[in-house]
Each structure stands twice: as structure tokens, then as C-alpha cells.
Protein backbone atom coordinates (compact mmCIF):
# COMPACT_ATOMS: atom_id res chain seq x y z
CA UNK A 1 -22.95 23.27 2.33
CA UNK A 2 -24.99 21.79 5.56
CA UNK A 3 -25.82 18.23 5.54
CA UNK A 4 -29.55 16.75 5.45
CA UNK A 5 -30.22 14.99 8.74
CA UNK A 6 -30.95 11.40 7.63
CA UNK A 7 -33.26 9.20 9.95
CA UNK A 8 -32.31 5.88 8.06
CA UNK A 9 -28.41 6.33 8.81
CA UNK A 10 -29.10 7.73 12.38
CA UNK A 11 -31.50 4.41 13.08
CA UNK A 12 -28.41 2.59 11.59
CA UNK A 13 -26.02 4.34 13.92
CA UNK A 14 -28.26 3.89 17.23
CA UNK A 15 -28.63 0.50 16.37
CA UNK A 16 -25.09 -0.45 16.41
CA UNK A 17 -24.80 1.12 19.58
CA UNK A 18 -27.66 -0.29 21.72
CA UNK A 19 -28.00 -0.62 25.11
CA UNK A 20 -27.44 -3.57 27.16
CA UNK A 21 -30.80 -4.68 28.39
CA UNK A 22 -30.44 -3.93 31.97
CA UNK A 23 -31.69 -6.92 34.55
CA UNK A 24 -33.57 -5.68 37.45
CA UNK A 25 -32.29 -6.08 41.02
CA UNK A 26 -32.43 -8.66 42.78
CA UNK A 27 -35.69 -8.74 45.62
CA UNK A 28 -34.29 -8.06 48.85
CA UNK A 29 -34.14 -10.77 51.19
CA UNK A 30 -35.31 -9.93 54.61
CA UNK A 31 -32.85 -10.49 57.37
CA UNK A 32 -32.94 -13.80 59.71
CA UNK A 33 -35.06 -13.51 62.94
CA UNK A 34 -32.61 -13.32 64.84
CA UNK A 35 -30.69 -9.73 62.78
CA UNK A 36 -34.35 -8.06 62.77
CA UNK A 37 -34.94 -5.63 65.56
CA UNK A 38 -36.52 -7.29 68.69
CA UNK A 39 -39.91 -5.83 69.81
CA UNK A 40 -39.30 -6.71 73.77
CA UNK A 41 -38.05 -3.34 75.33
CA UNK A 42 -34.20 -3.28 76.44
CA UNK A 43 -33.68 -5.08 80.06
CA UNK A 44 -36.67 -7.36 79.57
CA UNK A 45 -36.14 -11.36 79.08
CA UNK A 46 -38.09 -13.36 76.90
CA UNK A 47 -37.77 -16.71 75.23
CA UNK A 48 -37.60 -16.89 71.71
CA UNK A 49 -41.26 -18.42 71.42
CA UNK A 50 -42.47 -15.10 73.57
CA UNK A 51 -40.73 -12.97 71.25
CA UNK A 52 -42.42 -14.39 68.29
CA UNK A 53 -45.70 -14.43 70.08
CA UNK A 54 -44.94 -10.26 70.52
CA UNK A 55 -44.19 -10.12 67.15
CA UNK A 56 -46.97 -11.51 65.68
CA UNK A 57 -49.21 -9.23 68.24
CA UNK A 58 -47.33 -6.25 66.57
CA UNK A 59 -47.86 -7.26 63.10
CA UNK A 60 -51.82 -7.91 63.50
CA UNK A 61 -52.03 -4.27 65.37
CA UNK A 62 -49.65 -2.83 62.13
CA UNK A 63 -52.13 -4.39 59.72
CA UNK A 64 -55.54 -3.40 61.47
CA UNK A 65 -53.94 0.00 61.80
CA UNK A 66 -52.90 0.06 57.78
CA UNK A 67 -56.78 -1.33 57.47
CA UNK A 68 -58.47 1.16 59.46
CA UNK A 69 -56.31 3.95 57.49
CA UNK A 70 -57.34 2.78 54.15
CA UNK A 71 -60.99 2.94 55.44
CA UNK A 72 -60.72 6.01 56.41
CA UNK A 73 -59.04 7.32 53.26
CA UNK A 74 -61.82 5.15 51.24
CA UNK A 75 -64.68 7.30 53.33
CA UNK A 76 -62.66 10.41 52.31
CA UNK A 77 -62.93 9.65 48.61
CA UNK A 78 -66.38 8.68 48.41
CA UNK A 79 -67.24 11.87 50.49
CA UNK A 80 -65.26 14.52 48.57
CA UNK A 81 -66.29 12.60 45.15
CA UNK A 82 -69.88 13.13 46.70
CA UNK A 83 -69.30 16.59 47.27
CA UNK A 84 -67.57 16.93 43.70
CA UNK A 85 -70.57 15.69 42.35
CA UNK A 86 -73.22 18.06 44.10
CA UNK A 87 -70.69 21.15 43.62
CA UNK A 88 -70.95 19.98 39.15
CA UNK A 89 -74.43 19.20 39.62
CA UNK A 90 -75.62 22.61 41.05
């Protein structure tokens, strides 16, 4: 004769049996300054205050490129939800 499945005992039984609560990863630490790959082309000598001078030029043309992209891909939306609209519209 089959047993009945019984969700009371098989609550019981997962309960017994839980799962450690797992603990997220730590954040990564970024490297020192000095372990981080140098912007200055190979050959080229530069102080440690020009170096973070480059640095800080690359980072401001990174983030007004990231800007400009998420303009761009904001124009897209608002054109193609335009466009959505008219096509529903008739």
C-alpha cells in the first residue's frame, strides 16, 4: 500500500535540516595606488603627483563619456517610446 505524502512531517523534516544562512562576500577592496595600472605610456617619466594629475584627467573623460552614453541611450528611449506611442495610437 503507497504512503500519503504528508506536508506537516515533510515541513518537520526540512526544518531540521535548514540551511546555514549564507553571509555575503566581502566588498572588494581596490588595490593601493601604487598595484593599479599606471596611465603614463611605457618609457615615459612622471612624478607621482603627475601621475595622479593623469589619472584624474582619465577618470573625468571616463565619466563624461559614461554621461554622454546614458544621454544618448535616454534620447533613444524617449524616441522609440514616442514612436511606440504613435504606432498604438494610429
Amino acid at each position: 500500500m503507497p504512503l500519503k505524502f504528508d506536508a506537516h512531517e515533510f515541513d518537520a523534516a526540512l526544518r531540521q535540516f535548514e540551511q546555514p544562512k549564507i553571509q555575503p562576500a566581502p566588498a572588494p577592496v581596490p588595490p593601493p595606488v601604487a598595484a593599479r595600472p599606471s596611465v603614463v605610456r611605457p618609457g615615459v617619466v612622471v612624478t607621482p603627483e603627475q601621475e595622479l594629475k593623469l589619472r584624474v584627467i582619465a577618470s573625468r573623460a571616463k565619466l563624461k563619456l559614461m554621461r554622454d552614453r546614458a544621454e544618448a541611450l535616454r534620447d533613444s528611449l524617449q524616441r522609440f517610446r514616442s514612436q511606440s506611442r504613435s504606432v498604438i495610437n494610429g
